[in-house]
Protein backbone atom coordinates (compact mmCIF):
# COMPACT_ATOMS: atom_id res chain seq x y z
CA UNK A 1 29.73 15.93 -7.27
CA UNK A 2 27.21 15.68 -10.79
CA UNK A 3 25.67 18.18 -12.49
CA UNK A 4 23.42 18.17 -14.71
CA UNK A 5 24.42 20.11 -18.30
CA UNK A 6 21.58 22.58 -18.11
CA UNK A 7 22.05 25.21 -20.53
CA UNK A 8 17.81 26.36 -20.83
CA UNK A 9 16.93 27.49 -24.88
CA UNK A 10 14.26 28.13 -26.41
CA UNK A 11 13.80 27.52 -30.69
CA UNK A 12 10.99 28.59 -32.74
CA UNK A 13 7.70 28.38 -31.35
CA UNK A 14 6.95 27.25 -28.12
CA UNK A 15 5.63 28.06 -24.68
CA UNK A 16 7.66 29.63 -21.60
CA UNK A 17 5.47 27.82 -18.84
CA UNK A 18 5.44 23.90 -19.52
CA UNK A 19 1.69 22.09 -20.06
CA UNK A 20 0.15 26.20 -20.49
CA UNK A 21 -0.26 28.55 -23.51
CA UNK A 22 0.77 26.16 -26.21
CA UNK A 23 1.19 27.50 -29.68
CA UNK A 24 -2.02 27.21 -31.61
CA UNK A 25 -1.91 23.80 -33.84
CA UNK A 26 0.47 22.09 -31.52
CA UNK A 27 0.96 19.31 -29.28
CA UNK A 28 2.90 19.13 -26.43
CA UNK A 29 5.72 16.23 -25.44
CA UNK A 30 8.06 16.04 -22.67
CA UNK A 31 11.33 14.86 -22.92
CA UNK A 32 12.57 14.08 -19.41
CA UNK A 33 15.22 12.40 -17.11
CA UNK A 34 15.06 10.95 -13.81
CA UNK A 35 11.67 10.23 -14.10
CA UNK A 36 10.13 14.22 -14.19
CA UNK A 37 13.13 14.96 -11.39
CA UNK A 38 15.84 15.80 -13.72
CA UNK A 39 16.57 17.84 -16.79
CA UNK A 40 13.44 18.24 -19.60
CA UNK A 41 12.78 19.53 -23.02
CA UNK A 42 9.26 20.29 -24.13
CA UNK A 43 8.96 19.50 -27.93
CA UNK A 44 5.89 21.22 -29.91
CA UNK A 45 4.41 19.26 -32.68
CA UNK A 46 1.82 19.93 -35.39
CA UNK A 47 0.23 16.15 -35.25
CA UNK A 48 0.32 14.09 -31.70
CA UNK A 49 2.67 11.78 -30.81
CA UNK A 50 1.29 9.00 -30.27
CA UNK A 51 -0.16 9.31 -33.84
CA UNK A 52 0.99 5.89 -35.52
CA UNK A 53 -0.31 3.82 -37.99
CA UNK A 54 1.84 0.67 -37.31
CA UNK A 55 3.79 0.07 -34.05
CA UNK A 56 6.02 -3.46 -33.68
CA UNK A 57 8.67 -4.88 -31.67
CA UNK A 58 8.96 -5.30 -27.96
CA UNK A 59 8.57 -1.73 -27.21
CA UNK A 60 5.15 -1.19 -27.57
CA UNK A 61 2.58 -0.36 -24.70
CA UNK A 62 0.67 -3.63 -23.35
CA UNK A 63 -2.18 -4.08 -21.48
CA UNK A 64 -3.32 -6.90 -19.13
CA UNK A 65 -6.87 -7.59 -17.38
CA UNK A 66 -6.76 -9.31 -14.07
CA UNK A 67 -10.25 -10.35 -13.99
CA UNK A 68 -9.71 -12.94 -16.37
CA UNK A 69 -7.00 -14.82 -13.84
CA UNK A 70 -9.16 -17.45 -12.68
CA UNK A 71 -6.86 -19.12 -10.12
CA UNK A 72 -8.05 -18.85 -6.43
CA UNK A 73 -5.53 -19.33 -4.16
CA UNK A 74 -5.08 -19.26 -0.14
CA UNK A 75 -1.55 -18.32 -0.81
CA UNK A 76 -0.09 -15.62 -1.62
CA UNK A 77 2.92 -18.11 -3.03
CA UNK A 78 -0.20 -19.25 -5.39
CA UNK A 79 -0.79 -15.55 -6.78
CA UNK A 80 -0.24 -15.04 -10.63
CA UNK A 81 2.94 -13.30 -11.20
CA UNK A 82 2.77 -10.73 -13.77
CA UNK A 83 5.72 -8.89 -13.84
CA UNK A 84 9.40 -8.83 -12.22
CA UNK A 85 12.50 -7.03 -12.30
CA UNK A 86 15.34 -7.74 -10.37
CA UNK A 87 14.18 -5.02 -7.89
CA UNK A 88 10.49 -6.03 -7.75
CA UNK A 89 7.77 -8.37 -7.72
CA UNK A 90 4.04 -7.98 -9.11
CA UNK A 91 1.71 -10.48 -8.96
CA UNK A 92 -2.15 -10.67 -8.43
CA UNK A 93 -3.65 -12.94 -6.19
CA UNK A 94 -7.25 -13.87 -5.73
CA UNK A 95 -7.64 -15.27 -2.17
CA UNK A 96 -11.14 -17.45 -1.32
CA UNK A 97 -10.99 -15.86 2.10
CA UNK A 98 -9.19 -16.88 4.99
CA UNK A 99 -5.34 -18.52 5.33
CA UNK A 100 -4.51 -21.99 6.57
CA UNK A 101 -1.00 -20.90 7.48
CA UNK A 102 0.99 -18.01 7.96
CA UNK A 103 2.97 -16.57 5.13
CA UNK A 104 7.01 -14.76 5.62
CA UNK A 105 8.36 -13.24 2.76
CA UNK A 106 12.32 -13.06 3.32
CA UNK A 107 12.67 -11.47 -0.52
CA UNK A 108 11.90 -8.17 0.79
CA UNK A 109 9.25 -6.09 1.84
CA UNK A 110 6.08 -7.01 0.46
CA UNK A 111 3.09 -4.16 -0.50
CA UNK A 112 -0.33 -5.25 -0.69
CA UNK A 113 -2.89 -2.86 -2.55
CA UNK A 114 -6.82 -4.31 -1.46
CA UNK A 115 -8.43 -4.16 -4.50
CA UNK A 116 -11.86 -6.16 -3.56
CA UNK A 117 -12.55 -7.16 -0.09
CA UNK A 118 -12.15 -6.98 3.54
CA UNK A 119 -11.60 -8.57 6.87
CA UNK A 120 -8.59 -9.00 9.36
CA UNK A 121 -5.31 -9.14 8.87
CA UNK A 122 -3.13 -11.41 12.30
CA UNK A 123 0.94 -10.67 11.57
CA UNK A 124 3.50 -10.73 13.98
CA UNK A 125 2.83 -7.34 15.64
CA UNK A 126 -1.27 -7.81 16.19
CA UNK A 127 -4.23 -7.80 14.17
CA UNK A 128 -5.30 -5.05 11.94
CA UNK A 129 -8.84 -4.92 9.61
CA UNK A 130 -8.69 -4.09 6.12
CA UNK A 131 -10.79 -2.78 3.20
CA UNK A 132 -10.76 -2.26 -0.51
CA UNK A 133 -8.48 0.51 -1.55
CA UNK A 134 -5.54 -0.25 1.43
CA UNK A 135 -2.44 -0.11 1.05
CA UNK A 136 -0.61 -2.61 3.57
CA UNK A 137 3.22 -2.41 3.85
CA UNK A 138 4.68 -5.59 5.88
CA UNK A 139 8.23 -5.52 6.61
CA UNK A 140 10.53 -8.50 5.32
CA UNK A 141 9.79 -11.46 7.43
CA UNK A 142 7.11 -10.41 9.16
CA UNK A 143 4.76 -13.56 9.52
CA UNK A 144 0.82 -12.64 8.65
CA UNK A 145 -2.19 -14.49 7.34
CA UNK A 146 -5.77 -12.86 6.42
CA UNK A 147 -8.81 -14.15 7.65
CA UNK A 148 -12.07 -12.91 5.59
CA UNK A 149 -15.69 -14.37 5.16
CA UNK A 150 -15.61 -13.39 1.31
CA UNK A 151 -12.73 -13.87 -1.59
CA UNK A 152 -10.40 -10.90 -1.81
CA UNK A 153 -8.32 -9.94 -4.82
CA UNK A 154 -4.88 -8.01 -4.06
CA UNK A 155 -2.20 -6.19 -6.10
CA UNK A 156 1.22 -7.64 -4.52
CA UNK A 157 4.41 -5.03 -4.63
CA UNK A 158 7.38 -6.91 -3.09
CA UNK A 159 10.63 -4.88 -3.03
CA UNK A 160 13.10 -7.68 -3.57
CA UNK A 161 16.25 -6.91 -1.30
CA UNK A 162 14.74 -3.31 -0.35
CA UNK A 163 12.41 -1.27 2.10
CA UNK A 164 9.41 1.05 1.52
CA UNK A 165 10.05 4.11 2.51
CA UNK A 166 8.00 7.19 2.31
CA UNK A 167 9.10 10.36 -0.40
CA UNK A 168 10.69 13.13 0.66
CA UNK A 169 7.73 15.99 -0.35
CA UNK A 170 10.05 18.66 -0.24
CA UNK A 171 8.54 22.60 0.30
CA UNK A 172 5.34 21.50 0.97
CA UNK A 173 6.33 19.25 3.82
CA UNK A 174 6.22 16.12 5.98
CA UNK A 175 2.44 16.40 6.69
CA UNK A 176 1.24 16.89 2.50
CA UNK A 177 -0.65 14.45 1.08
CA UNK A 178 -0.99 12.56 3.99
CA UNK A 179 -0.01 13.61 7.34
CA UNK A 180 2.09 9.89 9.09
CA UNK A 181 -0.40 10.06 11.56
CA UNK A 182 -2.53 8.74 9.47
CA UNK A 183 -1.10 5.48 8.95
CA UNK A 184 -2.33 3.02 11.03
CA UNK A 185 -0.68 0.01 12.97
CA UNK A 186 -1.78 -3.30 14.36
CA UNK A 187 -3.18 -3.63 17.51
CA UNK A 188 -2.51 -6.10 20.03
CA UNK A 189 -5.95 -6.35 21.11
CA UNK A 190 -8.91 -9.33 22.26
CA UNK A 191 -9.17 -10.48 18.38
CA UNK A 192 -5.53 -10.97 18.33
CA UNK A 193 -5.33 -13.20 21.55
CA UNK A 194 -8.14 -14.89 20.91
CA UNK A 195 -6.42 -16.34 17.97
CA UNK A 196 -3.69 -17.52 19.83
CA UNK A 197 -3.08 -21.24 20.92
CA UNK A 198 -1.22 -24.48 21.13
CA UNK A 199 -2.62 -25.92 18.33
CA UNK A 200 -0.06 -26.57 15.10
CA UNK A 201 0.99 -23.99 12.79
CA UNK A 202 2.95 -24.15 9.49
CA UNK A 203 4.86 -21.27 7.73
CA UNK A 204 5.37 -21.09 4.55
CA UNK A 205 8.52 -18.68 3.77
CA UNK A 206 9.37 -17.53 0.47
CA UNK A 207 13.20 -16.76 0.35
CA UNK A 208 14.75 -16.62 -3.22
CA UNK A 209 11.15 -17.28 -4.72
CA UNK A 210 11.79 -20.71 -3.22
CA UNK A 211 9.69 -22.03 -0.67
CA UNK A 212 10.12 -23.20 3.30
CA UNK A 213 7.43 -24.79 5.48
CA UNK A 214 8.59 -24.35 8.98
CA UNK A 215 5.81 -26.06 11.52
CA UNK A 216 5.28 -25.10 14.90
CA UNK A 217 3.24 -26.72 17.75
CA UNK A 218 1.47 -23.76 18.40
CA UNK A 219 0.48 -20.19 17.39
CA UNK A 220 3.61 -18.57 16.50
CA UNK A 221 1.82 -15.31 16.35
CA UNK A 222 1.69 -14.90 20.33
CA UNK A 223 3.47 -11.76 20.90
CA UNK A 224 2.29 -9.93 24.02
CA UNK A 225 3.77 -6.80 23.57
CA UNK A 226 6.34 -5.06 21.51
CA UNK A 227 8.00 -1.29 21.34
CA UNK A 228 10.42 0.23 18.27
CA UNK A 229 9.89 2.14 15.16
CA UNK A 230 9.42 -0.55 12.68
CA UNK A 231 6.09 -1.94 11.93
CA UNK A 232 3.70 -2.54 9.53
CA UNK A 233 1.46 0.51 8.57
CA UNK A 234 -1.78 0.86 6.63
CA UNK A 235 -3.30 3.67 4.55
CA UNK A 236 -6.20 3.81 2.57
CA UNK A 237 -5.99 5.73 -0.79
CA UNK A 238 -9.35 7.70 0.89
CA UNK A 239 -7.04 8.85 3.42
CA UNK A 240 -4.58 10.59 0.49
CA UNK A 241 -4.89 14.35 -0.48
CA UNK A 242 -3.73 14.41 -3.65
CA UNK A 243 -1.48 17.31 -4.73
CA UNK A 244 -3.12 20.19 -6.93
CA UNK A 245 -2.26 23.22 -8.91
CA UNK A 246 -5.50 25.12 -10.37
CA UNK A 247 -3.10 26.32 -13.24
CA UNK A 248 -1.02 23.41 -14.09
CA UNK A 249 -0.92 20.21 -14.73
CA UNK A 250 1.58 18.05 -12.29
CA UNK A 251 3.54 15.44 -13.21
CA UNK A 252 2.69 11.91 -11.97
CA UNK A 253 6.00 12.03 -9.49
CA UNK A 254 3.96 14.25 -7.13
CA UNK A 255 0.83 11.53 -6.32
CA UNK A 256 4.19 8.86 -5.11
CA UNK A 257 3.09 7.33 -2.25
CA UNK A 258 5.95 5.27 -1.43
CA UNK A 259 9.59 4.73 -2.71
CA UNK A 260 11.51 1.87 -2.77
CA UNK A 261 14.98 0.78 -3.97
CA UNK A 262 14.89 1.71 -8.12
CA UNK A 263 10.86 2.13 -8.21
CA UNK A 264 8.50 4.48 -6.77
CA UNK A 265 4.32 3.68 -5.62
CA UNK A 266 2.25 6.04 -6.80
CA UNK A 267 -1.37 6.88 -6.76
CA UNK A 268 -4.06 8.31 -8.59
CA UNK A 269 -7.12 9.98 -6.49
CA UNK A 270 -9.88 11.84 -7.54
CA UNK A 271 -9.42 15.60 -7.64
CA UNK A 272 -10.47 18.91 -9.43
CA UNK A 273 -9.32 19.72 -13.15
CA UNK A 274 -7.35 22.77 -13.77
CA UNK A 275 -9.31 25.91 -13.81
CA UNK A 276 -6.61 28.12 -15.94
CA UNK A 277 -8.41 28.46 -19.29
CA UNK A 278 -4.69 27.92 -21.21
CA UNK A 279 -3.52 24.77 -18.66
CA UNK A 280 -2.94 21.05 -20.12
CA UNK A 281 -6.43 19.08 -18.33
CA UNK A 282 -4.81 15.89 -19.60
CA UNK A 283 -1.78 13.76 -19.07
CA UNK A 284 1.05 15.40 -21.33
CA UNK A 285 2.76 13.55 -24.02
CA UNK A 286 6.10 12.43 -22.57
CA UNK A 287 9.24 10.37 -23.01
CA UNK A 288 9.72 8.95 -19.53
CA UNK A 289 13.03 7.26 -20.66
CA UNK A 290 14.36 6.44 -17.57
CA UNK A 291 11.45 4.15 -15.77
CA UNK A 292 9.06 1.74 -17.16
CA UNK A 293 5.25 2.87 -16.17
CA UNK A 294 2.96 0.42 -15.07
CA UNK A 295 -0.15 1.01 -14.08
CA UNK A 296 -2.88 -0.91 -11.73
CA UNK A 297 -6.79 0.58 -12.27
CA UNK A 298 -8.56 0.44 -9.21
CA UNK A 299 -12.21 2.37 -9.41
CA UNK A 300 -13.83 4.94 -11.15
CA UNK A 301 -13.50 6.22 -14.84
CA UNK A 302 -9.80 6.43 -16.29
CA UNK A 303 -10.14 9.78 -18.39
CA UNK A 304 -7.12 9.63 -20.00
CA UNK A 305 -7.64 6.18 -21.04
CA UNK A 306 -10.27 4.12 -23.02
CA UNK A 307 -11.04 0.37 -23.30
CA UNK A 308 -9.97 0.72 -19.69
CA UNK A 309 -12.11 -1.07 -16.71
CA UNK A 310 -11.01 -1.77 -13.11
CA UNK A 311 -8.54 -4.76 -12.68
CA UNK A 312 -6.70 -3.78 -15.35
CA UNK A 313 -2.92 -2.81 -15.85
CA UNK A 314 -0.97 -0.95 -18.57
CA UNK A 315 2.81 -1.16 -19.07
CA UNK A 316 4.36 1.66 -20.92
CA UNK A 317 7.87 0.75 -21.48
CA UNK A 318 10.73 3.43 -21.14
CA UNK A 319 12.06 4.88 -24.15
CA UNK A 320 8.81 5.64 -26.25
CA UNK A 321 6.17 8.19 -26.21
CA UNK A 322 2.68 7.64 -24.39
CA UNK A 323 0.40 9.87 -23.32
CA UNK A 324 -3.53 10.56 -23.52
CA UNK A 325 -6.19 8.35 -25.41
CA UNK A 326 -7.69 10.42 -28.76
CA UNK A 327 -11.09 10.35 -26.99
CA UNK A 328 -9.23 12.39 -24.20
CA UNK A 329 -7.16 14.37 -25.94
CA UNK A 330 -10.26 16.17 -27.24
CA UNK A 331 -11.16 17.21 -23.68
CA UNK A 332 -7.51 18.55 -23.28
CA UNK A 333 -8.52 21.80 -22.59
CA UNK A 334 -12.28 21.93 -21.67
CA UNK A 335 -12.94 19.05 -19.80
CA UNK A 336 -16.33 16.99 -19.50
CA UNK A 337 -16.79 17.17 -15.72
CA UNK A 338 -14.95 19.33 -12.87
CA UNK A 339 -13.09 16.48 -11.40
CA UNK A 340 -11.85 13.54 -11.96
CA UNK A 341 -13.18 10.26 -10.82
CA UNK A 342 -10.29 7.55 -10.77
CA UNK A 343 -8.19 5.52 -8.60
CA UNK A 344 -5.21 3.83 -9.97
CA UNK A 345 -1.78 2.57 -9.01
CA UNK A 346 1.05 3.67 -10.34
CA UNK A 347 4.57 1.57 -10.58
CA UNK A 348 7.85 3.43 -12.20
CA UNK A 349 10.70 1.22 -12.35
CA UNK A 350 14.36 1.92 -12.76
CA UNK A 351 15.01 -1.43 -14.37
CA UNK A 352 12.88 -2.99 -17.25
CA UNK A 353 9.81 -5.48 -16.50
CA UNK A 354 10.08 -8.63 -17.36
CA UNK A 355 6.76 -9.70 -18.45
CA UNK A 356 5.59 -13.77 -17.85
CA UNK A 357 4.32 -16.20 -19.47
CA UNK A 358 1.08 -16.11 -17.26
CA UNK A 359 0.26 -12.30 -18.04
CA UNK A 360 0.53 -13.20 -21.60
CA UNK A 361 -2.25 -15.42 -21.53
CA UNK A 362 -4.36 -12.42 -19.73
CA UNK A 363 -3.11 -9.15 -22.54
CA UNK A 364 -5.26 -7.13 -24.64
CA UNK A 365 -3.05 -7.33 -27.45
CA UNK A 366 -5.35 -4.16 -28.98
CA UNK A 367 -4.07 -1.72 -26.60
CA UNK A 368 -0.77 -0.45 -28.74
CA UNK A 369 -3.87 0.14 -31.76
CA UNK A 370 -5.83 1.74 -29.67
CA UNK A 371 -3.94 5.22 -29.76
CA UNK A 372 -5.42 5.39 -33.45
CA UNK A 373 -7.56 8.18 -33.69
């Protein structure tokens, strides 16, 4: 057995409730383990954190825009990867429509995130449609392609060696955020036999980011029926009820979505500001110095963040202090509108990102100066 060396004090002047009733003058910043789990200390400071005049060496905050990857691919073995870990894969791939061949990934489970697009989805199981704003979770080795009449652009999660599993929500229960009815499964229905035959299939299978082309004389994807309790599933981010608390500000742990070996899924919804006059409206300042934070911007208008437009992604590396834009920091208690308006993804990993040579060529080097009031 651990525990934790909790010993709660409080020195000078400070609040009692955590993101509420801050000392006039100050700014909050959170000092936290286990990624807002474990142990935290709340500092109060007279000038904001994230107040620096010069920032340099590897640890600064980075920011990458997707739109400007101009590789079309009908691969997802030809998407741009971004970012890896030994524990995860993310990569961005821009798809022209529809796939010649069917694609296994025997890495680990791979998460797709539609960010522009739709059409139908054939995998081993049946045939499911998609839109922008689903999430898609196919088990390891499950053989799909996509079939579409227009391009589609994806955010691709793969847990290398792991499974995505849904968080454990605790007091407020299985059925919170969104109920597992809710996810839907493929169908083995007319669509998906019509696209069965004896005509010659290839499939390309990614194992140890090297790749296999295994060919078959027919549709490999001519299941009839199947029964058990693995599967892929499919969510849309319209379908989540985000978490609230009309007097305090939660921590970005309760929007996770899914949770995977050493990282976590989360996402960002639209929802209603506080209300309490004295609550935080604004992402606190905090030390998250046990995960990297990346983060994938969807649709709407990032409040917490400016310079910031859809298809972009920040990475906040453990270990330093981040938290809201100037511009929102002046809203911090009286914000502009009475909800938000944003949809983003969140990643937390465990283990550091590695960050490639192809993302480079894609950063907004201006981000880290951008904190500069």
């Amino acid at each position: 057995m651990k525990k934790w060396i909790s010993h709660p004090k409080v020195e000078g002047r400070s609040s009692r409730q955590a993101h509420c009733d801050l000392p006039e003058g100050t700014y909050e910043r959170e000092m936290g383990k286990e990624g807002f789990f474990g142990p935290a200390t709340h500092m109060y400071h007279t000038h904001p954190p994230t107040g620096w005049s010069d920032f340099s060496g590897p640890l600064k905050p980075r920011a990458f825009d997707t739109t400007r990857i101009d590789a079309i691919g009908g691969s997802p073995w030809q998407a741009s990867e971004l970012m890896h870990n030994g524990h995860c894969r993310i990569r961005s791939w821009r798809c022209d429509g529809t796939m010649d061949h069917l694609a296994r990934n025997a890495d680990g489970d791979e998460l797709l995130f539609i960010h522009e697009g739709a059409g139908d989805l054939f995998c081993d199981y049946g045939h499911l449609t998609f839109r922008d704003g689903d999430y898609i979770v196919l088990p390891r080795s499950t053989m799909w392609r996509i079939e579409s009449d227009n391009p589609v652009s994806a955010l691709l999660i793969e847990a290398t060696n792991s499974s995505y599993m849904l968080p454990d929500k605790g007091l407020v229960g299985p059925h919170a955020i969104f109920d597992p009815a809710m996810l839907d499964t493929p169908k083995i229905n007319q669509a998906f036999i019509d696209q069965q035959g004896e005509t010659e299939w290839k499939v390309v299978v990614k194992r140890g980011n090297r790749l296999t082309t295994i060919t078959y004389p027919f549709n490999p994807l001519d299941a009839v029926g199947w029964k058990g309790d693995l599967m892929p599933v499919r969510i849309n981010w319209r379908d989540i009820r985000p978490l609230m608390s009309h007097r305090y500000h939660l921590p970005p742990s309760a929007h996770t979505t899914f949770v995977a070996n050493r990282f976590v899924v989360c996402t960002f919804v639209p929802r209603p500001f506080e209300t309490d006059e004295n609550a935080l409206k604004v992402p606190f300042f905090h030390n998250n110095d046990d995960f990297d934070e990346l983060i994938f911007y969807h649709a709407g208008d990032f409040f917490s963040r400016d310079n910031i437009h859809p298809g972009m992604m920040t990475l906040h590396p453990c270990g330093f202090t981040h938290g809201p834009h100037p511009k929102a920091l002046g809203n911090a208690f009286k914000p502009k509108a009475d909800a938000t308006a944003e949809v983003a993804v969140m990643i937390d990993t465990r283990d550091a990102l590695e960050v490639t040579e192809q993302a480079e060529t894609i950063e907004w080097t201006g981000y880290v100066d951008s904190w500069k009031g």
